[in-house]
PDB file of N, CA and C in Angstrom:
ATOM      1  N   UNK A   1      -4.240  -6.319 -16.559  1.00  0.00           N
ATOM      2  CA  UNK A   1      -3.428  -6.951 -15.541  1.00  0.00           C
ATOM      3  C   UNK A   1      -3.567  -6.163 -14.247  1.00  0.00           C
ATOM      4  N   UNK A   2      -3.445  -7.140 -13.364  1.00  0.00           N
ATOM      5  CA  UNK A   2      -3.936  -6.351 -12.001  1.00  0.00           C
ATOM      6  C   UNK A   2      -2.047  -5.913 -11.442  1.00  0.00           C
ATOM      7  N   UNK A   3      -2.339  -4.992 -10.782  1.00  0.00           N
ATOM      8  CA  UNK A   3      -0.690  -4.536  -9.592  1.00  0.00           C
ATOM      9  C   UNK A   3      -1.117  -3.893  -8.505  1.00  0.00           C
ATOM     10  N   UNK A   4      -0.297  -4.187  -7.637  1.00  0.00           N
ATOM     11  CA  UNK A   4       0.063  -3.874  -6.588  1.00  0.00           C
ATOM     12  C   UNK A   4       0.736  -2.720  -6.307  1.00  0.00           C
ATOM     13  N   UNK A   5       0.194  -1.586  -5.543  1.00  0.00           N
ATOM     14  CA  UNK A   5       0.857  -0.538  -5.276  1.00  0.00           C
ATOM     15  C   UNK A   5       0.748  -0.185  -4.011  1.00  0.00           C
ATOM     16  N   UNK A   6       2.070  -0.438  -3.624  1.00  0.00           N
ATOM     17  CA  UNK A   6       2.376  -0.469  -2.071  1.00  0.00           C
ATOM     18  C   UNK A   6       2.861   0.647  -1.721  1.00  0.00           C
ATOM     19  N   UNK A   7       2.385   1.446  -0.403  1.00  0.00           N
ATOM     20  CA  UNK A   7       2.876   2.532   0.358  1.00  0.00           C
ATOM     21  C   UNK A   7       3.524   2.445   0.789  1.00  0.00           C
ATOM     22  N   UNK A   8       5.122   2.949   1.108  1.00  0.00           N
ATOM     23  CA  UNK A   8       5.852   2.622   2.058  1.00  0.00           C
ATOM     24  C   UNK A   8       6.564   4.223   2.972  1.00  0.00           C
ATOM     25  N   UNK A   9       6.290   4.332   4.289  1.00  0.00           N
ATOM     26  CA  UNK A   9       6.900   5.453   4.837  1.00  0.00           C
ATOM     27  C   UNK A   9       7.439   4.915   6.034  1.00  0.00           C
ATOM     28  N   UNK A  10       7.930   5.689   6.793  1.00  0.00           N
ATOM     29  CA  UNK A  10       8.900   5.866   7.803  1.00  0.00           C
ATOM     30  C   UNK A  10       8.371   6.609   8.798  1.00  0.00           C
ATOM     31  N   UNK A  11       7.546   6.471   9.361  1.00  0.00           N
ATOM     32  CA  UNK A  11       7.215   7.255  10.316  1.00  0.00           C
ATOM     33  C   UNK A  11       5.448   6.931  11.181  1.00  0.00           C
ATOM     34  N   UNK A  12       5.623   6.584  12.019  1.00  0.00           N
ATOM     35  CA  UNK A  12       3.866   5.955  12.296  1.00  0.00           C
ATOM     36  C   UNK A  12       2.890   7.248  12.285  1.00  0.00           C
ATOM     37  N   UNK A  13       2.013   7.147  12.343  1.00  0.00           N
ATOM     38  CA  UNK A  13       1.041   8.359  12.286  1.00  0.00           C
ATOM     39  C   UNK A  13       0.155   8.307  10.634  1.00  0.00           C
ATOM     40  N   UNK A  14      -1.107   8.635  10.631  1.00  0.00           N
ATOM     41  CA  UNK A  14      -2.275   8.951   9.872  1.00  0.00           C
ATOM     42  C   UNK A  14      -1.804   9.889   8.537  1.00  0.00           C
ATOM     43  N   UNK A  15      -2.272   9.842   7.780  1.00  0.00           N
ATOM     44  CA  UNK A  15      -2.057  10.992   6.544  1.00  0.00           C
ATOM     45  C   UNK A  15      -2.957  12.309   7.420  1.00  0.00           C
ATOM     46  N   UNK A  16      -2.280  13.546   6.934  1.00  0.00           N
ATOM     47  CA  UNK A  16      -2.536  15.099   6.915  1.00  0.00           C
ATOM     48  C   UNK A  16      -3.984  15.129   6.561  1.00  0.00           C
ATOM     49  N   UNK A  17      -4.845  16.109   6.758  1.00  0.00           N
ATOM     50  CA  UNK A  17      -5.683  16.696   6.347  1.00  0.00           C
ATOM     51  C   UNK A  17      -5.263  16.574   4.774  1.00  0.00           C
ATOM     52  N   UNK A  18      -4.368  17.066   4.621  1.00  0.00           N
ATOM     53  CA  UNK A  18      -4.467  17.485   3.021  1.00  0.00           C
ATOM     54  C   UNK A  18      -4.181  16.517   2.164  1.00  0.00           C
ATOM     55  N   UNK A  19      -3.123  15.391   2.770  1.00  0.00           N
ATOM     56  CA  UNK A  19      -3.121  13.916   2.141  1.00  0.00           C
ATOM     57  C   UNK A  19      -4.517  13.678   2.109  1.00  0.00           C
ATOM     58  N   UNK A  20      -5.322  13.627   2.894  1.00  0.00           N
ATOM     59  CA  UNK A  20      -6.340  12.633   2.740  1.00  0.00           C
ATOM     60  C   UNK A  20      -7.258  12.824   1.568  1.00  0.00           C
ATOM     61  N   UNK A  21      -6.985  14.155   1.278  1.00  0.00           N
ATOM     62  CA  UNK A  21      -7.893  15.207   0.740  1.00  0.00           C
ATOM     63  C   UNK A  21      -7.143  14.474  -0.759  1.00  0.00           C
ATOM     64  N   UNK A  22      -5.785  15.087  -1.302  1.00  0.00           N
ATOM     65  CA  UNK A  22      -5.144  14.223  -2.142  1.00  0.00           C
ATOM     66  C   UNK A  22      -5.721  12.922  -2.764  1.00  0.00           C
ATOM     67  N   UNK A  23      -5.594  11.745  -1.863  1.00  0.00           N
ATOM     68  CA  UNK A  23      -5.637  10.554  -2.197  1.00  0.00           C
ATOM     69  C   UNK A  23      -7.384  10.025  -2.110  1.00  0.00           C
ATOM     70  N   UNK A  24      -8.117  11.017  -1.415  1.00  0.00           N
ATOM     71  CA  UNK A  24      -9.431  10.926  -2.184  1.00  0.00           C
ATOM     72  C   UNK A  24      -9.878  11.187  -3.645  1.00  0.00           C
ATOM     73  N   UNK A  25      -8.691  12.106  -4.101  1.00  0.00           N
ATOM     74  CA  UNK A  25      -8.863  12.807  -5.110  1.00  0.00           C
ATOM     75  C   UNK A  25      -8.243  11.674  -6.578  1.00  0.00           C
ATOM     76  N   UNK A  26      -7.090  11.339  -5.647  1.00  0.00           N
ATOM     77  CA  UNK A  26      -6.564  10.364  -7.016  1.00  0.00           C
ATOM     78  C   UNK A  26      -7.781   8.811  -6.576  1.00  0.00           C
ATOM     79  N   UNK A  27      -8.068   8.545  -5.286  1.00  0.00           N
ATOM     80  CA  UNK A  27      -8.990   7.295  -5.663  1.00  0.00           C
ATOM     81  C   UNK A  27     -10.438   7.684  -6.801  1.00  0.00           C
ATOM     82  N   UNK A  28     -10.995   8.645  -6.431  1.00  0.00           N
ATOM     83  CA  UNK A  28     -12.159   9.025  -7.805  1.00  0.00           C
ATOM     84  C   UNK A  28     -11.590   8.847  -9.266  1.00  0.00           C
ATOM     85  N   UNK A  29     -10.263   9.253  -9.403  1.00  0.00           N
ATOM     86  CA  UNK A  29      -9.686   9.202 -10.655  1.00  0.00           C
ATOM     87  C   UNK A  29      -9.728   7.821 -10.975  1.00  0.00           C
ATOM     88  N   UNK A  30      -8.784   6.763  -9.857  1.00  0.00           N
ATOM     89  CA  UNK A  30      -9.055   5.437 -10.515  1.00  0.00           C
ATOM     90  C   UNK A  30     -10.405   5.104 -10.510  1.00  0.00           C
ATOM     91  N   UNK A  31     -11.535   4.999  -9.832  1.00  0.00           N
ATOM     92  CA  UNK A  31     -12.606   4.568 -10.138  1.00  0.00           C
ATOM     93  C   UNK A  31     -13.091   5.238 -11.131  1.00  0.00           C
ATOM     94  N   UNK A  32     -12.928   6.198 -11.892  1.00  0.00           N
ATOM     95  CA  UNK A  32     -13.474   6.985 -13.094  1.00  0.00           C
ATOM     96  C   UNK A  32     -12.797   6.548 -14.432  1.00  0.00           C
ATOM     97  N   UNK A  33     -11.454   6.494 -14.429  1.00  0.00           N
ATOM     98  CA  UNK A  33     -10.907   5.571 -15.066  1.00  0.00           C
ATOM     99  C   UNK A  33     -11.057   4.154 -15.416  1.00  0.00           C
ATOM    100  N   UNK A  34     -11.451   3.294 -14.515  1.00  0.00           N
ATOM    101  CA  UNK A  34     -11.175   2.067 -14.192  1.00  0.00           C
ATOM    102  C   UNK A  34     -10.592   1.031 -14.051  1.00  0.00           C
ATOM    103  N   UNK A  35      -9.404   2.141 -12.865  1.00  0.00           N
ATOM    104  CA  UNK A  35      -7.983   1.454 -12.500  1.00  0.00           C
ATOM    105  C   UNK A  35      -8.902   0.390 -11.552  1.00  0.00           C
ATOM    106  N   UNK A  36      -9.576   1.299 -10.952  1.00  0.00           N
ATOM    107  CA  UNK A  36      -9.820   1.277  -9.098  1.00  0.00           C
ATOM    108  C   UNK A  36     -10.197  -0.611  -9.299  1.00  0.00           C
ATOM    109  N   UNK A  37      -9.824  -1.053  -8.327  1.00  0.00           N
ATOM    110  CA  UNK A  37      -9.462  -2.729  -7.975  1.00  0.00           C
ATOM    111  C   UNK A  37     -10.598  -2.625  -6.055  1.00  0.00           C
ATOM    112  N   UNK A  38      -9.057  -2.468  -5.423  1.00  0.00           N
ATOM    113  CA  UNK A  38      -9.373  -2.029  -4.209  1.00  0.00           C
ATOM    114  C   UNK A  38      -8.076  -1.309  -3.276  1.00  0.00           C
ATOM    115  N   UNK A  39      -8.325  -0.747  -2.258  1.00  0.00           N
ATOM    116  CA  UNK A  39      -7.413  -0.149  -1.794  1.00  0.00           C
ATOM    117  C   UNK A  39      -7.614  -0.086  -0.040  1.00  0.00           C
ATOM    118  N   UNK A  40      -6.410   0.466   0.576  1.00  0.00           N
ATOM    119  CA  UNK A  40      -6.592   0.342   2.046  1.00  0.00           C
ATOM    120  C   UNK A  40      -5.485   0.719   2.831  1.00  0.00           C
ATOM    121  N   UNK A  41      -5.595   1.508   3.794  1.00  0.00           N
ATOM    122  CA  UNK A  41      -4.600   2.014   4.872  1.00  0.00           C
ATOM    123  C   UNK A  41      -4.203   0.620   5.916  1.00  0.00           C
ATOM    124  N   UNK A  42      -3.416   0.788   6.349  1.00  0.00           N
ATOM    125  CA  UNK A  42      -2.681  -0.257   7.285  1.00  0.00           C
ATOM    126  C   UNK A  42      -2.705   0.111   8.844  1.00  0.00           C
ATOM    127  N   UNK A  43      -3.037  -0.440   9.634  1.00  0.00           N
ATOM    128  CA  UNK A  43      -2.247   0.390  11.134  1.00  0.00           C
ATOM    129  C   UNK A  43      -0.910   0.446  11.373  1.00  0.00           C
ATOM    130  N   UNK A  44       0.199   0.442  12.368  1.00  0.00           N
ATOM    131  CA  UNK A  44       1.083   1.307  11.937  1.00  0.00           C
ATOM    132  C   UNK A  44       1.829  -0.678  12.716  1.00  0.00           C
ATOM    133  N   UNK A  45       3.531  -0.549  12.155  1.00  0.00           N
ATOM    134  CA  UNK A  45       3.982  -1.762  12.403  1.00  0.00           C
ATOM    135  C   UNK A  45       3.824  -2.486  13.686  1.00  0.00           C
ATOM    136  N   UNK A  46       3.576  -1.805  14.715  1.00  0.00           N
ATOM    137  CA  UNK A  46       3.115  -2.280  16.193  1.00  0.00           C
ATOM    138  C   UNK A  46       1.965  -3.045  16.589  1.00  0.00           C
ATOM    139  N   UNK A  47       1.154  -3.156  15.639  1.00  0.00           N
ATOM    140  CA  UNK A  47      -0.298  -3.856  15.760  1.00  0.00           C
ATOM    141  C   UNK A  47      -0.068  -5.244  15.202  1.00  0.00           C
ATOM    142  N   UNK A  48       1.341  -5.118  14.419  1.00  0.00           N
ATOM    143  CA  UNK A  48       1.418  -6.381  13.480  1.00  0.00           C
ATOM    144  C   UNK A  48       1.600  -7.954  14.201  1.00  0.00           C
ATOM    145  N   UNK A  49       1.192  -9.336  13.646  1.00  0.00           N
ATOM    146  CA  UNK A  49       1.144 -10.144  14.343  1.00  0.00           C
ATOM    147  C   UNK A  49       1.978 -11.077  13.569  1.00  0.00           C
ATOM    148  N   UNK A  50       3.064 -12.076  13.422  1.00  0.00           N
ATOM    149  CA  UNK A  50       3.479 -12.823  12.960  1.00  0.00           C
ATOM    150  C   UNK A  50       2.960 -14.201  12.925  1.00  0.00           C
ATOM    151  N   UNK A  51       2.614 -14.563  11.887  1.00  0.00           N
ATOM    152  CA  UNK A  51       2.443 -16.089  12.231  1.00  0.00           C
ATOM    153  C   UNK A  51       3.377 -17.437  11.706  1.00  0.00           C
ATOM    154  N   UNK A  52       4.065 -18.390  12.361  1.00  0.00           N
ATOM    155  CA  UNK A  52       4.436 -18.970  11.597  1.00  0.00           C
ATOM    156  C   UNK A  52       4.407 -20.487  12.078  1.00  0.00           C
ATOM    157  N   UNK A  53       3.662 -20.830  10.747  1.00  0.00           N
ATOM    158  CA  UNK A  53       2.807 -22.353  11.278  1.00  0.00           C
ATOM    159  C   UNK A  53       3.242 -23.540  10.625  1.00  0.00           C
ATOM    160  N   UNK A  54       4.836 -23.435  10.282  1.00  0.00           N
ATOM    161  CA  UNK A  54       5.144 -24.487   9.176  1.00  0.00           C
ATOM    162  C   UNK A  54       5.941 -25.525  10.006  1.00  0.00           C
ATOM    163  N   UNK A  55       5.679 -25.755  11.605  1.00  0.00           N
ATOM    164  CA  UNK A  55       6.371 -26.372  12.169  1.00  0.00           C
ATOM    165  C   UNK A  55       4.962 -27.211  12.830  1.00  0.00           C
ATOM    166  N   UNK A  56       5.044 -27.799  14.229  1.00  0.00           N
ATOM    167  CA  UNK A  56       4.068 -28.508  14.700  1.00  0.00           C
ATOM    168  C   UNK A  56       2.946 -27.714  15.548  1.00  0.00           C
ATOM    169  N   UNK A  57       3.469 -26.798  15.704  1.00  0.00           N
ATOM    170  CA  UNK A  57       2.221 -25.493  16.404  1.00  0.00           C
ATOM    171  C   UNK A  57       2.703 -24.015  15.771  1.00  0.00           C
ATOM    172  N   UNK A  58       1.898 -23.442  15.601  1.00  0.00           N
ATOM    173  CA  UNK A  58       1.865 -22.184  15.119  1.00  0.00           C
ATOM    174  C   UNK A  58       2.232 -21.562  16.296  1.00  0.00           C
ATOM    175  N   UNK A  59       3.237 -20.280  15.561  1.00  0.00           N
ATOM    176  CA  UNK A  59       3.796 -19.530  16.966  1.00  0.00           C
ATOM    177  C   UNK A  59       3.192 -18.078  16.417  1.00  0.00           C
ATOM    178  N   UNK A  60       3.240 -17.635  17.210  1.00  0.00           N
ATOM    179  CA  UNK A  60       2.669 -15.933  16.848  1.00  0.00           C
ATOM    180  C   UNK A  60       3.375 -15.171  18.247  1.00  0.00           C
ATOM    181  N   UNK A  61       3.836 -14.128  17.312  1.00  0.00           N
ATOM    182  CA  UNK A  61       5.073 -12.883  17.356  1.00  0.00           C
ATOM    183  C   UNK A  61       4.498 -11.736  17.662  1.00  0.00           C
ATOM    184  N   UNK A  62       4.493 -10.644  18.407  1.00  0.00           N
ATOM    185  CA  UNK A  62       4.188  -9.199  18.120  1.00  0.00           C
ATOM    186  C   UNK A  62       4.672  -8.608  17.260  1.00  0.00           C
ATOM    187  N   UNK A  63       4.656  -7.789  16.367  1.00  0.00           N
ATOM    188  CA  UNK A  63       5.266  -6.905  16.220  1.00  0.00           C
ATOM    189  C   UNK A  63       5.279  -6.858  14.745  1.00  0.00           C
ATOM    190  N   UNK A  64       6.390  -6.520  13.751  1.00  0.00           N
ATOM    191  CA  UNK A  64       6.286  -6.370  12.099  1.00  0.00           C
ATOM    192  C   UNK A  64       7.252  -7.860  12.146  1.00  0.00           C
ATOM    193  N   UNK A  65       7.766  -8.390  11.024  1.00  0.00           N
ATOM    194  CA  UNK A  65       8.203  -9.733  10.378  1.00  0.00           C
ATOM    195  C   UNK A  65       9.949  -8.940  10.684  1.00  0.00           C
ATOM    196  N   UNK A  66       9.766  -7.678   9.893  1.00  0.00           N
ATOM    197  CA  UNK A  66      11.207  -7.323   9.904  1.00  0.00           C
ATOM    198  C   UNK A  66      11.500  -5.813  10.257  1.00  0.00           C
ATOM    199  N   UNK A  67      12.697  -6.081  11.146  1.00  0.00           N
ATOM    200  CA  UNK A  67      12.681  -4.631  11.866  1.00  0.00           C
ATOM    201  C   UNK A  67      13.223  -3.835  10.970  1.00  0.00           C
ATOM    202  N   UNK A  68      12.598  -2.596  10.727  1.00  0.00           N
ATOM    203  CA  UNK A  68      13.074  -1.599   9.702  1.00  0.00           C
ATOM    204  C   UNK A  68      12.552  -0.467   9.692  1.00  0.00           C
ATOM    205  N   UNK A  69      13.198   0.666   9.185  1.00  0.00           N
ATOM    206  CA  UNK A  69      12.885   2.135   9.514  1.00  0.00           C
ATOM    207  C   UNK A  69      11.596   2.051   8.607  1.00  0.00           C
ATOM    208  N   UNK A  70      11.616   1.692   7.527  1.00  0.00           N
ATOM    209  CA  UNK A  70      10.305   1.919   6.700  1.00  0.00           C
ATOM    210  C   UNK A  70       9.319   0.713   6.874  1.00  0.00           C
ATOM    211  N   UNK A  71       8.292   0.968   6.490  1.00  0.00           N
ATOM    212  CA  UNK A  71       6.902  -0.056   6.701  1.00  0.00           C
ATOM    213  C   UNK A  71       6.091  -0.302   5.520  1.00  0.00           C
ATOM    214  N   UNK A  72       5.141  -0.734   5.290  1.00  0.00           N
ATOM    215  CA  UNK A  72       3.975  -1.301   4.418  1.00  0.00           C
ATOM    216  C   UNK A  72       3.088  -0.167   5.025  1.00  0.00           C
ATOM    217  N   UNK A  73       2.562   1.300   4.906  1.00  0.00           N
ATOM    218  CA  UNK A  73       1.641   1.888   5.329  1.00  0.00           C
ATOM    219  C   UNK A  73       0.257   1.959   4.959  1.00  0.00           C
ATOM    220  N   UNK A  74      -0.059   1.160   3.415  1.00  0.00           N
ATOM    221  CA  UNK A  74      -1.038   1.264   2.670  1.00  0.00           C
ATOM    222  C   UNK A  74      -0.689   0.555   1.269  1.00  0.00           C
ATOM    223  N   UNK A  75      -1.576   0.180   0.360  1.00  0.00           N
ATOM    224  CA  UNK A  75      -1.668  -0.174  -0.568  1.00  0.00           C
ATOM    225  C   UNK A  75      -3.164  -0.147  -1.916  1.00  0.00           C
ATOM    226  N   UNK A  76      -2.822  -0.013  -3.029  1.00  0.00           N
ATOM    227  CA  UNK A  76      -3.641   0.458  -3.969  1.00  0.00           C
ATOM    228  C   UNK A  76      -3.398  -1.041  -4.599  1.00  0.00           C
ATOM    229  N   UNK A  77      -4.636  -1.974  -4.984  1.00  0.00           N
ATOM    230  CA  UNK A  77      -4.993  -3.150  -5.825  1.00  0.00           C
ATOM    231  C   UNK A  77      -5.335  -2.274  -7.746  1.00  0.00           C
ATOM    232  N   UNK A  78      -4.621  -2.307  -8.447  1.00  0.00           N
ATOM    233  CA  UNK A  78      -4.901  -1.563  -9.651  1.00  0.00           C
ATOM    234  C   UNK A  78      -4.996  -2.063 -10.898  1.00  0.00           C
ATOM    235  N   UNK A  79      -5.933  -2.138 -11.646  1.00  0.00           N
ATOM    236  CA  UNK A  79      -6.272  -2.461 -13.064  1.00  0.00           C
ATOM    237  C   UNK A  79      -5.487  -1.654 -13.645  1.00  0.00           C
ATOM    238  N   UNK A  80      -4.224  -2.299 -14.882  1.00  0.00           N
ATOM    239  CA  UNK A  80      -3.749  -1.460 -15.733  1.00  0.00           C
ATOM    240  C   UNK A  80      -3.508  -1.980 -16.821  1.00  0.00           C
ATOM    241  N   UNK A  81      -3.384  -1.501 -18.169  1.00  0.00           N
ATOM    242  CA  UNK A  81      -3.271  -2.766 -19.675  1.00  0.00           C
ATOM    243  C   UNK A  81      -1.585  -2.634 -19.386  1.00  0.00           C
ATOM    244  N   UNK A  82      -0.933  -2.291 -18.804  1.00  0.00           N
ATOM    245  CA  UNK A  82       0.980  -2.755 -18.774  1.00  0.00           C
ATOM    246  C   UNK A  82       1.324  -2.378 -17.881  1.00  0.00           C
ATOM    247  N   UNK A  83       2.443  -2.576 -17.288  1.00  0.00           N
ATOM    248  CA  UNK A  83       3.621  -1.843 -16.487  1.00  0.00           C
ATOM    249  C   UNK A  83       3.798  -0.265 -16.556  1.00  0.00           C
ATOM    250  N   UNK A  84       3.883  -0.133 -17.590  1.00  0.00           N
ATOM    251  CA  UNK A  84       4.047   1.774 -17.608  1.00  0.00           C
ATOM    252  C   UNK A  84       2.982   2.564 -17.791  1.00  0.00           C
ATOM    253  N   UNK A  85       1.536   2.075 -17.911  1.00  0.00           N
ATOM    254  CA  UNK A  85       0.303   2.545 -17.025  1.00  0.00           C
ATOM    255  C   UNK A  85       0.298   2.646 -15.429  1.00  0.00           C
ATOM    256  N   UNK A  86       0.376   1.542 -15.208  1.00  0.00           N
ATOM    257  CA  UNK A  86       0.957   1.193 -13.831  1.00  0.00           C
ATOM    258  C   UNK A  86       1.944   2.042 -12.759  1.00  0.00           C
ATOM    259  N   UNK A  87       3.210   2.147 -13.652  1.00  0.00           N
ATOM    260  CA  UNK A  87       3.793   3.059 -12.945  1.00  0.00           C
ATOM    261  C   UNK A  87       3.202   4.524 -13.046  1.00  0.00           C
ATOM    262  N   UNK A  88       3.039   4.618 -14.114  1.00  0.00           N
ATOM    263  CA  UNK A  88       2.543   6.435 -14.185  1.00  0.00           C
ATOM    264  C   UNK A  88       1.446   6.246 -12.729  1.00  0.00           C
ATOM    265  N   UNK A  89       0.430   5.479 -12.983  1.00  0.00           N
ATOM    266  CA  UNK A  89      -0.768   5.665 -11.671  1.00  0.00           C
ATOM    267  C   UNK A  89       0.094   5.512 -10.548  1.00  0.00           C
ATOM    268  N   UNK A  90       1.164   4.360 -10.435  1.00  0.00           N
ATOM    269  CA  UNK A  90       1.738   4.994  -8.905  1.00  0.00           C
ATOM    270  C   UNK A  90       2.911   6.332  -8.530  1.00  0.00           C
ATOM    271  N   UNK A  91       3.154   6.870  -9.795  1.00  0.00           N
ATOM    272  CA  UNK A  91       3.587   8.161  -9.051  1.00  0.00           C
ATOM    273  C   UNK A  91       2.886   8.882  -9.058  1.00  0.00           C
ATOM    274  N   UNK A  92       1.389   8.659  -9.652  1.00  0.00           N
ATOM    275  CA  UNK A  92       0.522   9.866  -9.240  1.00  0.00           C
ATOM    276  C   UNK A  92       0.094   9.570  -7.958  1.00  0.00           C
ATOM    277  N   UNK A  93      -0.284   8.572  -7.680  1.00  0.00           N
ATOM    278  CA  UNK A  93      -0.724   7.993  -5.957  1.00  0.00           C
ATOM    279  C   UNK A  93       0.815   8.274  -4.905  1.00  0.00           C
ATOM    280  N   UNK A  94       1.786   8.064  -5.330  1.00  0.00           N
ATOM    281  CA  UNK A  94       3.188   8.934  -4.580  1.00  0.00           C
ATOM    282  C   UNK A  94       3.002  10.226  -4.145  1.00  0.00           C
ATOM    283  N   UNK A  95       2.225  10.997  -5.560  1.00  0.00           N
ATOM    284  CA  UNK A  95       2.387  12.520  -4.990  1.00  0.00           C
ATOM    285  C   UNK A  95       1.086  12.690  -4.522  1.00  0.00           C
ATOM    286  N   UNK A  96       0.009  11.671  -4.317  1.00  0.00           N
ATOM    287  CA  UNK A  96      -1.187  12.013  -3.848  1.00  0.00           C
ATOM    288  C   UNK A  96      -1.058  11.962  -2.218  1.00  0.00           C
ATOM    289  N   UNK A  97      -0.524  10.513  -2.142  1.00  0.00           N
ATOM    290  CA  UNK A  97      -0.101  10.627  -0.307  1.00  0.00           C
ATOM    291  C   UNK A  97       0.699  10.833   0.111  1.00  0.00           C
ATOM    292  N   UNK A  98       1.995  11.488  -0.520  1.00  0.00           N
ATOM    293  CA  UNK A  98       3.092  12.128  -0.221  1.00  0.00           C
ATOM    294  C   UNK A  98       4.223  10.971   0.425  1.00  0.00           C
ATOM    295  N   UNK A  99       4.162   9.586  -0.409  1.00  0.00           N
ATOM    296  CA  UNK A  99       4.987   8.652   0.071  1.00  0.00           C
ATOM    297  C   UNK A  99       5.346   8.151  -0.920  1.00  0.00           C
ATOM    298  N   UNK A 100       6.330   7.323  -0.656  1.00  0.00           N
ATOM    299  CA  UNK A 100       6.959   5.765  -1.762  1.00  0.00           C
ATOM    300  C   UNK A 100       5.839   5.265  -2.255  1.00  0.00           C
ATOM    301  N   UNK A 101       6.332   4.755  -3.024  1.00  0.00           N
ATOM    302  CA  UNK A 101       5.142   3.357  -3.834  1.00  0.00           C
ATOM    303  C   UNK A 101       6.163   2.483  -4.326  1.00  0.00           C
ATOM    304  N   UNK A 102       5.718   1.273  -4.227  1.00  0.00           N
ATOM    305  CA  UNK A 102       6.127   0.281  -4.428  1.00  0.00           C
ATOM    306  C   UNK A 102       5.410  -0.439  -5.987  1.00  0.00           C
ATOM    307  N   UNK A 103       5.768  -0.810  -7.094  1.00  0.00           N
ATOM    308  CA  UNK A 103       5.018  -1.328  -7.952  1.00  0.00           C
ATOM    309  C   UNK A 103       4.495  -3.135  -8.373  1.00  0.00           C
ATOM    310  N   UNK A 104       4.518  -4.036  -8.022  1.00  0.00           N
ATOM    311  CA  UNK A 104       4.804  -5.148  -8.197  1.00  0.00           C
ATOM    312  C   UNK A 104       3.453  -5.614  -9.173  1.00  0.00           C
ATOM    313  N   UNK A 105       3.547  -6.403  -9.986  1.00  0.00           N
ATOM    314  CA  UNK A 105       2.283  -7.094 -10.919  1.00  0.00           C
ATOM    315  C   UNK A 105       1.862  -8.446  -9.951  1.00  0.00           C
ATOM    316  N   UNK A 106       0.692  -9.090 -10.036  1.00  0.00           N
ATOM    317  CA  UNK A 106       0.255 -10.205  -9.315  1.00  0.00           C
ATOM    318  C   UNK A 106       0.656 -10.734 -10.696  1.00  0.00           C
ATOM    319  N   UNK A 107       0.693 -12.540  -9.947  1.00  0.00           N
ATOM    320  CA  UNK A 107       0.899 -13.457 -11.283  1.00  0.00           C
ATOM    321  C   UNK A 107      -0.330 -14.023 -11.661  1.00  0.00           C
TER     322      UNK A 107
END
Protein backbone atom coordinates (compact mmCIF):
# COMPACT_ATOMS: atom_id res chain seq x y z
CA UNK A 1 0.00 0.00 0.00
CA UNK A 2 1.22 3.27 -0.99
CA UNK A 3 1.20 6.60 1.93
CA UNK A 4 1.70 9.72 2.10
CA UNK A 5 4.16 11.37 4.27
CA UNK A 6 3.77 14.88 4.64
CA UNK A 7 6.25 17.50 6.10
CA UNK A 8 4.88 19.99 8.02
CA UNK A 9 6.96 23.09 9.71
CA UNK A 10 6.56 26.52 10.72
CA UNK A 11 8.95 28.51 9.54
CA UNK A 12 10.01 29.37 5.67
CA UNK A 13 13.56 28.66 4.85
CA UNK A 14 15.60 25.42 3.25
CA UNK A 15 16.73 22.40 5.47
CA UNK A 16 20.40 22.83 7.34
CA UNK A 17 23.40 21.45 5.96
CA UNK A 18 22.95 18.66 8.24
CA UNK A 19 19.16 18.03 7.48
CA UNK A 20 19.98 17.61 4.09
CA UNK A 21 22.71 15.38 4.88
CA UNK A 22 20.00 13.37 7.22
CA UNK A 23 17.26 12.99 4.75
CA UNK A 24 19.69 11.92 2.01
CA UNK A 25 20.55 9.39 4.30
CA UNK A 26 17.02 8.11 5.20
CA UNK A 27 16.03 8.54 1.20
CA UNK A 28 18.95 5.67 0.30
CA UNK A 29 17.35 3.67 3.07
CA UNK A 30 13.93 3.80 1.38
CA UNK A 31 15.25 3.09 -1.98
CA UNK A 32 17.35 0.13 -0.49
CA UNK A 33 14.50 -1.08 1.22
CA UNK A 34 11.89 -0.50 -1.22
CA UNK A 35 9.82 2.01 0.46
CA UNK A 36 11.13 4.72 -1.97
CA UNK A 37 7.79 5.70 -4.28
CA UNK A 38 8.79 9.36 -4.81
CA UNK A 39 9.54 12.33 -2.85
CA UNK A 40 9.97 16.26 -2.95
CA UNK A 41 10.58 19.62 -1.19
CA UNK A 42 7.95 22.37 -1.64
CA UNK A 43 8.73 26.21 -1.95
CA UNK A 44 7.72 27.98 0.94
CA UNK A 45 3.64 29.12 1.32
CA UNK A 46 4.18 32.46 -0.65
CA UNK A 47 4.74 30.98 -4.09
CA UNK A 48 1.43 29.17 -3.60
CA UNK A 49 -1.39 29.73 -6.19
CA UNK A 50 -5.07 28.95 -5.54
CA UNK A 51 -7.26 27.79 -8.02
CA UNK A 52 -10.81 27.62 -7.95
CA UNK A 53 -12.71 26.67 -11.06
CA UNK A 54 -16.03 25.23 -9.91
CA UNK A 55 -17.88 28.36 -10.82
CA UNK A 56 -18.03 30.00 -14.50
CA UNK A 57 -14.31 31.25 -14.67
CA UNK A 58 -11.56 30.08 -12.71
CA UNK A 59 -10.23 32.54 -10.19
CA UNK A 60 -6.67 32.28 -8.97
CA UNK A 61 -5.45 33.61 -5.50
CA UNK A 62 -1.84 34.27 -4.28
CA UNK A 63 -0.81 32.88 -1.63
CA UNK A 64 -1.46 29.26 0.56
CA UNK A 65 -5.51 28.00 0.58
CA UNK A 66 -5.27 28.54 4.42
CA UNK A 67 -3.64 30.98 6.58
CA UNK A 68 -1.65 29.17 9.19
CA UNK A 69 1.49 29.12 11.23
CA UNK A 70 2.40 25.68 9.84
CA UNK A 71 2.68 24.59 6.07
CA UNK A 72 3.01 21.50 3.69
CA UNK A 73 7.05 21.86 3.46
CA UNK A 74 7.70 18.51 1.73
CA UNK A 75 6.46 15.16 1.27
CA UNK A 76 7.65 11.37 1.00
CA UNK A 77 5.22 9.03 -1.62
CA UNK A 78 5.98 5.47 0.37
CA UNK A 79 5.58 1.77 -0.30
CA UNK A 80 4.65 0.00 2.94
CA UNK A 81 2.82 -3.70 3.61
CA UNK A 82 0.56 -1.61 6.68
CA UNK A 83 0.12 1.39 8.64
CA UNK A 84 2.70 0.62 11.34
CA UNK A 85 5.50 0.14 8.72
CA UNK A 86 4.43 3.31 7.61
CA UNK A 87 4.49 5.07 10.64
CA UNK A 88 7.80 3.69 11.93
CA UNK A 89 9.34 5.10 8.25
CA UNK A 90 7.73 8.43 9.08
CA UNK A 91 9.28 8.99 12.36
CA UNK A 92 12.36 8.00 11.01
CA UNK A 93 11.94 10.69 8.10
CA UNK A 94 10.70 13.19 11.31
CA UNK A 95 14.03 12.74 12.85
CA UNK A 96 15.76 12.77 9.48
CA UNK A 97 14.47 16.40 8.59
CA UNK A 98 13.92 17.48 11.91
CA UNK A 99 10.05 18.14 11.32
CA UNK A 100 6.35 16.81 11.68
CA UNK A 101 5.13 14.19 9.45
CA UNK A 102 1.99 13.75 8.61
CA UNK A 103 0.84 9.98 7.76
CA UNK A 104 -2.20 9.49 5.48
CA UNK A 105 -2.73 6.06 3.13
CA UNK A 106 -3.94 6.85 -0.65
CA UNK A 107 -7.21 5.00 -1.48
Amino acid sequence: MQYLVSVIFDQPGLATPEEDAAIDVFNARLVAEGHWVFAGGLGAPDTATVIDNRGGEPMFTDGPYVESKEFLAGFWIIEAADLDVALKLAAEGSKACNRKTEVRPFL
